[in-house]
Protein backbone atom coordinates (compact mmCIF):
# COMPACT_ATOMS: atom_id res chain seq x y z
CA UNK A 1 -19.84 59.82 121.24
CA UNK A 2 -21.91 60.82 118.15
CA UNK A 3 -21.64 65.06 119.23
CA UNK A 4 -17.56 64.47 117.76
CA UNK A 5 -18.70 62.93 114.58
CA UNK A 6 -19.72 65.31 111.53
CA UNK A 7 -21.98 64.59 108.88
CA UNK A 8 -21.38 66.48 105.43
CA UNK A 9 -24.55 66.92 103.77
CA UNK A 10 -24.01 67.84 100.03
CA UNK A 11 -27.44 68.69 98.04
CA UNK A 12 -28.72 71.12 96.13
CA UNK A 13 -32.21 71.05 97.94
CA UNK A 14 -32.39 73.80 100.63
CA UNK A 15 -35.45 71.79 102.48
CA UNK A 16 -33.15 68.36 102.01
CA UNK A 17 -30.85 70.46 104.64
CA UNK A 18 -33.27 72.07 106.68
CA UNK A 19 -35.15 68.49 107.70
CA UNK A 20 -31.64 66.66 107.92
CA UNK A 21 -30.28 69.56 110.18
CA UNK A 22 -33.11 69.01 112.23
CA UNK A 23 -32.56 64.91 112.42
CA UNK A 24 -28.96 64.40 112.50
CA UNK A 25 -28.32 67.17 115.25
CA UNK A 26 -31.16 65.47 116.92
CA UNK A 27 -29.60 62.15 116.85
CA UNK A 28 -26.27 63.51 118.19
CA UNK A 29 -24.13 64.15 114.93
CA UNK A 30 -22.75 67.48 114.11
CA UNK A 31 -23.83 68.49 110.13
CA UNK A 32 -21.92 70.47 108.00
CA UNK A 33 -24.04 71.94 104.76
CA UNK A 34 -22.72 72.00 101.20
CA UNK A 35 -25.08 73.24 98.59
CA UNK A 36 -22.54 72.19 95.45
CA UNK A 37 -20.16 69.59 94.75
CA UNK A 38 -17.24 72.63 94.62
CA UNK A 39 -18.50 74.10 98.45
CA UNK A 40 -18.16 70.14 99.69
CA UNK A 41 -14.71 70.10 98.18
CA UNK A 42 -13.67 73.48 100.12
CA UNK A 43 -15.49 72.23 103.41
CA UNK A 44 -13.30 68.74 102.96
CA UNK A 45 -9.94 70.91 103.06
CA UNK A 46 -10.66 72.87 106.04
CA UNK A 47 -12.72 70.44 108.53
CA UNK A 48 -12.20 66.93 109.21
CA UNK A 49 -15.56 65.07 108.35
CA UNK A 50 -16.75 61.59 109.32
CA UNK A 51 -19.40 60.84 106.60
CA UNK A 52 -20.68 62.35 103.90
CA UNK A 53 -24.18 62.22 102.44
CA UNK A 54 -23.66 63.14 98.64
CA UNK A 55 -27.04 63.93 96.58
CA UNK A 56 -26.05 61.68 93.28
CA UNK A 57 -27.51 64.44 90.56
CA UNK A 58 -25.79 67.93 91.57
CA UNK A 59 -25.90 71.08 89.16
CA UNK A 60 -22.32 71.19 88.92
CA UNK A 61 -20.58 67.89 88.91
CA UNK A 62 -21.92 63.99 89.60
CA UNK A 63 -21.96 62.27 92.78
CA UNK A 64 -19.65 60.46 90.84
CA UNK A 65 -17.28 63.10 89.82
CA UNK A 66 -16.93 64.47 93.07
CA UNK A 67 -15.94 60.82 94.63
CA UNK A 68 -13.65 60.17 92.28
CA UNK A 69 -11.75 63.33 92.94
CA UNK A 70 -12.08 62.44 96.41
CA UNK A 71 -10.18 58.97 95.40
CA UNK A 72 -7.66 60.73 93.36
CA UNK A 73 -6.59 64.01 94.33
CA UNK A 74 -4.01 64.15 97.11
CA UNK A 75 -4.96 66.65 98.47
CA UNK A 76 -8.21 64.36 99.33
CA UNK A 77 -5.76 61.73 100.34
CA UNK A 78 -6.85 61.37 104.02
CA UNK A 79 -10.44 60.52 102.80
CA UNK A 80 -9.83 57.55 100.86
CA UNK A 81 -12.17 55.07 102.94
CA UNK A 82 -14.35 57.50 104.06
CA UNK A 83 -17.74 56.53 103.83
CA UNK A 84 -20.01 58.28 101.70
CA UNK A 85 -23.66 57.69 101.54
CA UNK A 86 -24.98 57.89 98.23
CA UNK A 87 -28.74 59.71 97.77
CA UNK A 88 -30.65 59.21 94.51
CA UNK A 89 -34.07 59.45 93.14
CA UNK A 90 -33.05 57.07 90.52
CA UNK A 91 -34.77 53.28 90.23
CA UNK A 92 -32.60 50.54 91.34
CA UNK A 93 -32.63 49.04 88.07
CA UNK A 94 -30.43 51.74 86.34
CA UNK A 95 -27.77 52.00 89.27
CA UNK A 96 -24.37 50.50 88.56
CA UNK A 97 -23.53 49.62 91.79
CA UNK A 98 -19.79 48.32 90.35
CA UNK A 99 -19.44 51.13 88.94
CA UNK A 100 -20.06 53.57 92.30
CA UNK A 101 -18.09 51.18 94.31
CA UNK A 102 -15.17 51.86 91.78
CA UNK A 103 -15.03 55.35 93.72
CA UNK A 104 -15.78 54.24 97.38
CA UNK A 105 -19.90 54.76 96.80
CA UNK A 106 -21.71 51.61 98.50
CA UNK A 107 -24.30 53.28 100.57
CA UNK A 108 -26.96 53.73 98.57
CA UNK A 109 -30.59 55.74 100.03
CA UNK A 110 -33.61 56.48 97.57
CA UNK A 111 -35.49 59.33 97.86
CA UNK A 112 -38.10 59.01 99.36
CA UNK A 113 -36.81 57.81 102.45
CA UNK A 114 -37.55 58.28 106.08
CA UNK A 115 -34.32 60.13 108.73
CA UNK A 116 -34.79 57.05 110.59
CA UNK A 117 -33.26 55.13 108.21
CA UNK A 118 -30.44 57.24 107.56
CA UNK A 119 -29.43 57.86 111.00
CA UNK A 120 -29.30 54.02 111.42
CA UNK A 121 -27.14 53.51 108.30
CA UNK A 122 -24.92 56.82 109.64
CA UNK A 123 -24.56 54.81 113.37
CA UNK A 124 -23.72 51.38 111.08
CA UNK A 125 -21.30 52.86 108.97
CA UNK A 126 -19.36 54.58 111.51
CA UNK A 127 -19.71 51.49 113.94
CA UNK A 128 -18.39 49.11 111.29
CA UNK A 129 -15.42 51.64 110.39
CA UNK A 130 -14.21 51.71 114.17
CA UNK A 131 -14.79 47.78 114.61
CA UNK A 132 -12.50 46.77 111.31
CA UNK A 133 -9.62 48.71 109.92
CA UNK A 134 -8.93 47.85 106.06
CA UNK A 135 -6.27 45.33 104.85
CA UNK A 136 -5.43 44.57 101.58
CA UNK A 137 -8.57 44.85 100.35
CA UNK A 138 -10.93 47.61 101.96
CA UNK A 139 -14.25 44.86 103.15
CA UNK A 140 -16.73 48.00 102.31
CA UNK A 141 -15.54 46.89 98.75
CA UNK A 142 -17.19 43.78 98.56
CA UNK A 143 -19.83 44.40 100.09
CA UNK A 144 -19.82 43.44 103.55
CA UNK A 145 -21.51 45.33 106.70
CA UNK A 146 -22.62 45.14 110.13
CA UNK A 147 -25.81 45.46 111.91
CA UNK A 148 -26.04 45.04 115.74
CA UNK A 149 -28.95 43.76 118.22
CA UNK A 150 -32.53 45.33 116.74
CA UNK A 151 -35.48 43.23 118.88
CA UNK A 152 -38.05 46.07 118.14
CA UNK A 153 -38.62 44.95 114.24
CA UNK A 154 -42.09 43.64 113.41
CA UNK A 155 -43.78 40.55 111.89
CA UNK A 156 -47.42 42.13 110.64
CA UNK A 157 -50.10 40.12 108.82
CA UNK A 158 -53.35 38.16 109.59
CA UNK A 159 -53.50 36.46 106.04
CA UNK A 160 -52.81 32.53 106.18
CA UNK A 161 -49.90 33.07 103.71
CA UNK A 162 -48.41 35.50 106.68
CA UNK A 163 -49.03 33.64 109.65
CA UNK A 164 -47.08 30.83 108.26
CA UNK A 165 -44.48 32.61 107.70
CA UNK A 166 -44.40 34.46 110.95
CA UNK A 167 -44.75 30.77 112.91
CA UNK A 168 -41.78 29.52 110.24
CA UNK A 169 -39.71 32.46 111.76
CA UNK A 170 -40.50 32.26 115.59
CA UNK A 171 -39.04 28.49 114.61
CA UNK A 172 -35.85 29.49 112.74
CA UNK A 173 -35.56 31.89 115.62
CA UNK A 174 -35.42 29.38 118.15
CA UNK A 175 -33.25 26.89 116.06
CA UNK A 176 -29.49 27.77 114.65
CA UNK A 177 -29.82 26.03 111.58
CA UNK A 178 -29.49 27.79 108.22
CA UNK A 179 -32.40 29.01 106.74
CA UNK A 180 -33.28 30.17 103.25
CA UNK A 181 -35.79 32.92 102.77
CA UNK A 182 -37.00 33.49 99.39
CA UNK A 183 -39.77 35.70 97.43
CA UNK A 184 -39.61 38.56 95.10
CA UNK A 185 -38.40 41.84 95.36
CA UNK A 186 -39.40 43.80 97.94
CA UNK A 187 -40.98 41.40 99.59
CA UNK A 188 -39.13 42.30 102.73
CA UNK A 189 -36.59 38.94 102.84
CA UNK A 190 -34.03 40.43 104.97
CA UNK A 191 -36.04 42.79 107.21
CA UNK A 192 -37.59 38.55 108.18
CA UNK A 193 -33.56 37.90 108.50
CA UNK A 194 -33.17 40.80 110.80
CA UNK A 195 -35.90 39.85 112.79
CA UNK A 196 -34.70 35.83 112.88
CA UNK A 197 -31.54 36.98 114.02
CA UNK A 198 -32.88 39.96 116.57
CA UNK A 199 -34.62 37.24 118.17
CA UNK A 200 -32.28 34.70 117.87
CA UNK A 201 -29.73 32.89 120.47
CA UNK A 202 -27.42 34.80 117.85
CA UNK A 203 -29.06 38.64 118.64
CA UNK A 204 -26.12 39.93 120.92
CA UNK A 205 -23.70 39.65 118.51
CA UNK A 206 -23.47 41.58 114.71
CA UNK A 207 -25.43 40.56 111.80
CA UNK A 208 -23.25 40.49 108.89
CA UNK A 209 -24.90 41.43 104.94
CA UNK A 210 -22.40 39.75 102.51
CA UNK A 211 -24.08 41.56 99.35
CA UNK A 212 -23.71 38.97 96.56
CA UNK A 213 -24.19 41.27 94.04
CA UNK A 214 -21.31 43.69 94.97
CA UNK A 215 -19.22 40.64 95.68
CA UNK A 216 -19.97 39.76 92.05
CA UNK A 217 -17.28 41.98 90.57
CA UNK A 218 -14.31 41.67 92.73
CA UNK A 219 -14.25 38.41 94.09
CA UNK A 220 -10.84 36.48 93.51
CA UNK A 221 -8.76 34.43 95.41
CA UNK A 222 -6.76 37.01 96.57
CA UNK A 223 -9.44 39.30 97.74
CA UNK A 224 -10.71 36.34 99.22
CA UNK A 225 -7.58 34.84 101.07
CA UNK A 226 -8.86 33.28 104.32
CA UNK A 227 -6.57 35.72 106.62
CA UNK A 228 -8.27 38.82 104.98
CA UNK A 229 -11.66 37.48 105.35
CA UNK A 230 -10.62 36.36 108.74
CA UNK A 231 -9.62 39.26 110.05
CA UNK A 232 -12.61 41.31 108.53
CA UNK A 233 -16.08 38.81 109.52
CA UNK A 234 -14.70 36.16 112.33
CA UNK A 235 -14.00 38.18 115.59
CA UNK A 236 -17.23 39.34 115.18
CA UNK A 237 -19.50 37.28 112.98
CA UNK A 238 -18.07 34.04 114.58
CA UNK A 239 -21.14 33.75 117.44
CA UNK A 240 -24.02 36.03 115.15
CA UNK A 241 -25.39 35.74 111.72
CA UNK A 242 -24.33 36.17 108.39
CA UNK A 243 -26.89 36.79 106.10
CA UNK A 244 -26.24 36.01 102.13
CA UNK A 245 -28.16 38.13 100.37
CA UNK A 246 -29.03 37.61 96.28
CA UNK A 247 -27.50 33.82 96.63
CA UNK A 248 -29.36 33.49 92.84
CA UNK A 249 -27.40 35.89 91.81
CA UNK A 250 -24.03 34.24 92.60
CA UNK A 251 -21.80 32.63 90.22
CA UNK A 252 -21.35 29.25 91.28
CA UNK A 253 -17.62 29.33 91.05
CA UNK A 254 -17.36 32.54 93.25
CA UNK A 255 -19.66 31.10 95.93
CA UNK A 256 -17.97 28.03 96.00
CA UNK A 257 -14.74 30.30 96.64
CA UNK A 258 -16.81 32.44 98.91
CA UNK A 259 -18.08 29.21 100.90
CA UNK A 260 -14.34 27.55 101.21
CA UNK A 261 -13.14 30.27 103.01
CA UNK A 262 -16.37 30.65 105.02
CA UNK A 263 -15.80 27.43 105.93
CA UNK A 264 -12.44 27.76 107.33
CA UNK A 265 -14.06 30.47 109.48
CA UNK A 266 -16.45 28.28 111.32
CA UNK A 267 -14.03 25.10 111.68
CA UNK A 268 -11.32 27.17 113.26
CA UNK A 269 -13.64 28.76 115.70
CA UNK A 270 -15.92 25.25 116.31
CA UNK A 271 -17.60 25.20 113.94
CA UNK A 272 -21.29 25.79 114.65
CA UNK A 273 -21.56 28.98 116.20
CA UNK A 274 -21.99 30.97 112.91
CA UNK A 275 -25.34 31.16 111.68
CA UNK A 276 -26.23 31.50 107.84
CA UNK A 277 -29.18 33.05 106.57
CA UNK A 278 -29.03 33.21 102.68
CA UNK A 279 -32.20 35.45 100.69
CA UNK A 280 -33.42 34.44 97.06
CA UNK A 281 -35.41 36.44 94.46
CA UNK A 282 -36.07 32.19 92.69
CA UNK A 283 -38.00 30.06 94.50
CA UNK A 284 -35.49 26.76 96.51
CA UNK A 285 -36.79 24.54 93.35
CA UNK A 286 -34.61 26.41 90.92
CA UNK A 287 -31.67 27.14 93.13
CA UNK A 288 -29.63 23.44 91.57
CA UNK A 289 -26.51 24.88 91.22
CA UNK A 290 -26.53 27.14 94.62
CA UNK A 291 -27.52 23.89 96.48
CA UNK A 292 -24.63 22.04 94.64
CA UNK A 293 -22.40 24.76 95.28
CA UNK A 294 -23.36 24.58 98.82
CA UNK A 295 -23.58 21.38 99.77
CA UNK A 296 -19.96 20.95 98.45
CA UNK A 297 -18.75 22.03 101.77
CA UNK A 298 -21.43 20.61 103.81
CA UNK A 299 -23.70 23.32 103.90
CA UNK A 300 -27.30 23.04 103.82
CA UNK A 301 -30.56 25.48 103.34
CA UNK A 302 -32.74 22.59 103.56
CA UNK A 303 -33.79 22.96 107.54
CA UNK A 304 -35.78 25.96 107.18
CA UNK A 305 -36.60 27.59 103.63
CA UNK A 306 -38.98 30.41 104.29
CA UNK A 307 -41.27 31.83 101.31
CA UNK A 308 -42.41 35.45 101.82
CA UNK A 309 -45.73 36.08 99.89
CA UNK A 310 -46.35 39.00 97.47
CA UNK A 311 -48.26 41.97 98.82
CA UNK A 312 -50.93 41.38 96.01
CA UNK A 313 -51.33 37.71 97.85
CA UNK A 314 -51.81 39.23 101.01
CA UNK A 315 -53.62 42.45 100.32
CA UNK A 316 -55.72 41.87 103.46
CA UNK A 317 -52.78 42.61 105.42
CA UNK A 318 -52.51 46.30 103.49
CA UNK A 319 -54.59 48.01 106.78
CA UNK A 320 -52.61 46.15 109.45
CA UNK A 321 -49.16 47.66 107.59
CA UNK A 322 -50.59 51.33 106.89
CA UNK A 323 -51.30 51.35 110.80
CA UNK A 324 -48.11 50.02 111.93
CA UNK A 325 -46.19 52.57 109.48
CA UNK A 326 -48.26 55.20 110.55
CA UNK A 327 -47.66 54.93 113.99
CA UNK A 328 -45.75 57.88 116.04
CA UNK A 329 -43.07 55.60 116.85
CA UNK A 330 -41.85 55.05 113.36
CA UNK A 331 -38.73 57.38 112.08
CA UNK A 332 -39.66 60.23 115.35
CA UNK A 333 -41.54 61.75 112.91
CA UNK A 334 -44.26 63.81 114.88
CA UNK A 335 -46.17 64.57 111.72
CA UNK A 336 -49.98 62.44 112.05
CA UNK A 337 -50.86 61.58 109.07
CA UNK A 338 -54.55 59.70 107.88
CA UNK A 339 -54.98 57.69 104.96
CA UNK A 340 -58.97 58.07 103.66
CA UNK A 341 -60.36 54.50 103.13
CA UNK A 342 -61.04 55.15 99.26
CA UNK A 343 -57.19 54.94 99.13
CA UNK A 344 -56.91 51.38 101.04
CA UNK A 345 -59.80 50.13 99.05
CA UNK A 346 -57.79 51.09 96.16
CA UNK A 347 -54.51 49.70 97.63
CA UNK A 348 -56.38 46.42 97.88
CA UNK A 349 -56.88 45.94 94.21
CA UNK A 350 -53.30 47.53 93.34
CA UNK A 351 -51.02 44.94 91.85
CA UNK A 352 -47.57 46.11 93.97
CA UNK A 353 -45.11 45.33 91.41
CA UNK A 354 -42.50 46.69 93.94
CA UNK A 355 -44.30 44.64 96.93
CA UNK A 356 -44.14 46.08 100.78
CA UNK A 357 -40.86 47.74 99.67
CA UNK A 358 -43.61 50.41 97.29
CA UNK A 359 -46.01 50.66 100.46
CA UNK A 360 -43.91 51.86 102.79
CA UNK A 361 -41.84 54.29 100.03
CA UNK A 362 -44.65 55.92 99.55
CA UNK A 363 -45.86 56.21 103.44
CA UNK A 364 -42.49 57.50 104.25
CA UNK A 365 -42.91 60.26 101.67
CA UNK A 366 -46.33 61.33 102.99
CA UNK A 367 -45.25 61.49 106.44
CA UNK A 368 -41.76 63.53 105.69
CA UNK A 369 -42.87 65.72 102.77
CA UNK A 370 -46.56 66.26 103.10
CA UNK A 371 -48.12 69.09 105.28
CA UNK A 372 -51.63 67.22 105.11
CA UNK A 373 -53.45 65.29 107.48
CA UNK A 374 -55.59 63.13 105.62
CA UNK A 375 -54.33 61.64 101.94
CA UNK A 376 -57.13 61.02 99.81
CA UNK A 377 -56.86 59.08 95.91
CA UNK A 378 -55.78 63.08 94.82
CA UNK A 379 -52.40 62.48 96.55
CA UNK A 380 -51.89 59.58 95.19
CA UNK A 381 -48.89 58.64 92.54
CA UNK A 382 -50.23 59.34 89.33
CA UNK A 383 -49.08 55.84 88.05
CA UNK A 384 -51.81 54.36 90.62
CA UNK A 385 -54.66 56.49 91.00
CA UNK A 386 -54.80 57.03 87.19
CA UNK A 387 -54.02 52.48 86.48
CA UNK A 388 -58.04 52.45 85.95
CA UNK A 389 -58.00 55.44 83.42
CA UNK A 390 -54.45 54.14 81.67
CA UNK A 391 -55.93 50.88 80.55
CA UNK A 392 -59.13 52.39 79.11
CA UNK A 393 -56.95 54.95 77.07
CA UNK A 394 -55.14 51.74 75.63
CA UNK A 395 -58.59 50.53 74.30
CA UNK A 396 -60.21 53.46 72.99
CA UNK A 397 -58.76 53.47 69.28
CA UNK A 398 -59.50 49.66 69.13
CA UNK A 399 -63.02 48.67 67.08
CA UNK A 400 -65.96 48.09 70.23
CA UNK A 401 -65.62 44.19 69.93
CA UNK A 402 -61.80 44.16 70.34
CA UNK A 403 -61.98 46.79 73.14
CA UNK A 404 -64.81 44.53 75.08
CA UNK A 405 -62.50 41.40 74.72
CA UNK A 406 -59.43 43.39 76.24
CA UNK A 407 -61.43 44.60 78.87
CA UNK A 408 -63.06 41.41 79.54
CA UNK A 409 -59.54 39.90 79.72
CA UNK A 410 -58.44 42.35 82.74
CA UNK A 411 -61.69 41.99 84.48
CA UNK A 412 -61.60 37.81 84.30
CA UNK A 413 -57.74 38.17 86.06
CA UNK A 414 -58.11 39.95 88.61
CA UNK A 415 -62.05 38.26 89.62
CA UNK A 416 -59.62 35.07 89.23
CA UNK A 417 -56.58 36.55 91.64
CA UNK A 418 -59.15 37.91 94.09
CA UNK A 419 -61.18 34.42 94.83
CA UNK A 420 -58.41 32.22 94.77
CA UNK A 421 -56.31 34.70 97.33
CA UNK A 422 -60.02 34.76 99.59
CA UNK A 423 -59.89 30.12 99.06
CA UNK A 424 -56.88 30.25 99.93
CA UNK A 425 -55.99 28.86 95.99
CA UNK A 426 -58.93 26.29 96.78
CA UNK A 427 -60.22 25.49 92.96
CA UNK A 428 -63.25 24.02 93.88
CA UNK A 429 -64.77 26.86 96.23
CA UNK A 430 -63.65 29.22 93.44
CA UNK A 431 -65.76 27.60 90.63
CA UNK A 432 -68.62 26.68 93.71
CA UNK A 433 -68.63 30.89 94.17
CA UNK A 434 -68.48 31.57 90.51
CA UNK A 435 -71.32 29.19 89.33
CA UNK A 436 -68.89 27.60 86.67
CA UNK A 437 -67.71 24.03 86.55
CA UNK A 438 -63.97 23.83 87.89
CA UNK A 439 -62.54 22.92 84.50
CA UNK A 440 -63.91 26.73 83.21
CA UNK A 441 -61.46 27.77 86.15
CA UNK A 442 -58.59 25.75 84.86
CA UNK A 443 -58.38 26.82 81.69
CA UNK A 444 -58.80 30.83 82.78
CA UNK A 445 -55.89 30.18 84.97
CA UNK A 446 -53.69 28.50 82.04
CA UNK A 447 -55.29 31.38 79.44
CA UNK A 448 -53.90 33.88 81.79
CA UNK A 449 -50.76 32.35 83.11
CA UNK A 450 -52.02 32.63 86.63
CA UNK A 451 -49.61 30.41 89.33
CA UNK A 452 -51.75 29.43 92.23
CA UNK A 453 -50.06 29.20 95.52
CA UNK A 454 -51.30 27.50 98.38
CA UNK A 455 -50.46 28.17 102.29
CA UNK A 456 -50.42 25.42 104.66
């Protein structure tokens, strides 16, 4: 099936073309090159194309540009809900995702990424356009899609923090109650709701993402009439899983909308067979008004509420996730790669403000961009191998005593985070270790805002 599809790849980048030639032809697909927004135009006129893969910064025009005349001109008119995968080196922070999805742009890819990924999203995106053909309101629009039966996902990590969450999801798995997965971003929350539902009673039929921060800016009663919704999620999603995702982010009024409907769903099909899975960047004790909201129309997160630890709470685990992302199985890349222990030891004492999500960025980008075999701290981003050198900079133009206090400051946090992640949070065997009495502890921990967390 996939040797009539054709994948239009506009970029700039010749090497961008040369390693997704290589991929997508692999993978079956038939790619078409465009190295400006104007050649992609001219291509679009003469061939019939199934997707197209759009670098977002383009010498010429803007991802953005070019979709909107895609959306406008009549000439384009036959590729109004065609999808278009959006690729972008920019952070997620600065993306206006309302904006993109103003000219059909809701496939979003960062760069670095690995082919594996995007030939998964490609198979998605065209599965999910054959299975539903757009009403009133195309569902790409707010933010729906499908996934179907994945089983080979992994749960990795040794670290008590882990294992409890791996035995919470081998339960959820087995159940087909909601569950709730929260933790910060990425933390990996809905790769643990793929793997629930891959392993589920639920697996053989579609996962469905409702993104609730697309949804956001276009729900409304009429775009969420029960017949459209209907017709999009139920003949499908009625015996698999539909995963929430952002639920914090949610305006109560819209999910209460969102749930009504939702609800009419599961009662006219008997009720029970859909499975919810909702993911939180706020912890279940500050999710009030969600659990109002929900419970409105009898729906409950309480059964199973799963908390995925921060990589910096589980940096034990770093080795165990470096060896399953390096293995030859991941993204068919052939290219063996080695990561020098200095560079592991450092990992271990890196804070991961972007969590597993950074990790495996950055091992992607070694293994699809780097010709070496061994990455040592030289290859590292400069933001980490120079985080050391940064913070003495900040201290030299301070007078010695000032400089020794900051310094002492940064040294007393992370001696703190280190013990209490090897107690387990354990006070007492902290302060035993240090030689200090346990009240020296407790006020270190409120001097430095530190939150302990405990694992069962």
């Amino acid at each position: 099936m996939n040797n009539e599809l054709t994948i239009l790849l506009i970029d700039d980048d010749q090497s961008m073309h040369t390693i997704s030639h290589h991929h997508l032809n692999a993978a079956g697909f038939h790619m078409r090159s465009a190295f400006n927004c104007q050649q992609g135009l001219e291509i679009l006129q003469r061939e019939q194309v199934d997707v197209i893969i759009l670098e977002y910064m383009m010498p010429d025009m803007s991802g953005y540009d070019i979709s909107w005349i895609i959306q406008t001109d009549p000439v384009f008119s036959t590729y109004r809900n065609i999808p278009i995968i959006m690729l972008t080196v920019l952070d997620e922070a600065v993306i206006d995702r309302a904006k993109l999805a103003e000219v059909n742009i809701h496939f979003i890819i960062q760069k670095p990424f690995g082919f594996n990924e995007l030939v998964t999203l490609i198979r998605n995106v065209i599965w999910n356009q054959k299975q539903f053909q757009p009403t009133a309101t195309p569902r790409h629009q707010i933010g729906i899609h499908m996934e179907s039966y994945d089983r080979d996902l992994k749960l990795i990590g040794m670290t008590p923090a882990m294992q409890v969450v791996i035995q919470q999801a081998k339960h959820a798995a087995k159940s087909s109650g909601n569950v709730l997965i929260t933790g910060e971003a990425g933390t990996g929350k809905q790769y643990l709701a793929r793997w629930i539902h891959a392993h589920s009673g639920h697996a053989l039929h579609p996962l469905v993402y409702i993104d609730g921060r697309s949804i956001q800016s276009t729900v409304d009663t009429d775009q969420y009439g029960a017949s459209h919704f209907f017709d999009w999620v139920a003949p499908q999603a009625i015996y698999g899983t539909v995963l929430i995702t952002y639920i914090d982010e949610w305006d109560p009024i819209a999910l209460r909308l969102f749930l009504k409907q939702l609800m009419i769903i599961r009662e006219s099909q008997n009720g029970d067979a859909m499975r919810l899975i909702a993911t939180s960047r706020t912890s279940s004790t500050n999710l009030q008004a969600v659990e109002a909201a929900c419970s409105s129309f009898g729906v409950s997160f309480n059964q199973t509420q799963i908390d995925v630890p921060a990589l910096r709470e589980r940096t034990e685990d770093i080795p165990l996730l470096i060896n399953y992302l390096l293995h030859p199985s991941m993204d068919g890349n052939s290219h063996k790669i080695e990561i020098d222990g200095e560079v592991i030891k450092l990992f271990q004492h890196y804070d991961w403000p972007e969590n597993v999500h950074e990790l495996v960025q950055m091992i992607k980008s070694w293994r699809d961009f780097s010709d070496k075999s061994v990455v040592t701290l030289d290859d590292l981003p400069s933001h980490l191998n120079n985080q050391g050198q940064n913070s003495i900079n900040q201290t030299l133009d301070l007078p010695l005593k000032e400089a020794k206090k900051e310094w002492n400051a940064v040294f007393e946090k992370r001696y703190l985070k280190y013990w209490l992640r090897k107690y387990n949070g354990n006070i007492s065997k902290v302060a035993q270790f240090a030689h200090v009495h346990r009240m020296t502890i407790y006020r270190m921990l409120d001097q430095y805002k530190i939150v302990v967390r405990r694992t069962k």
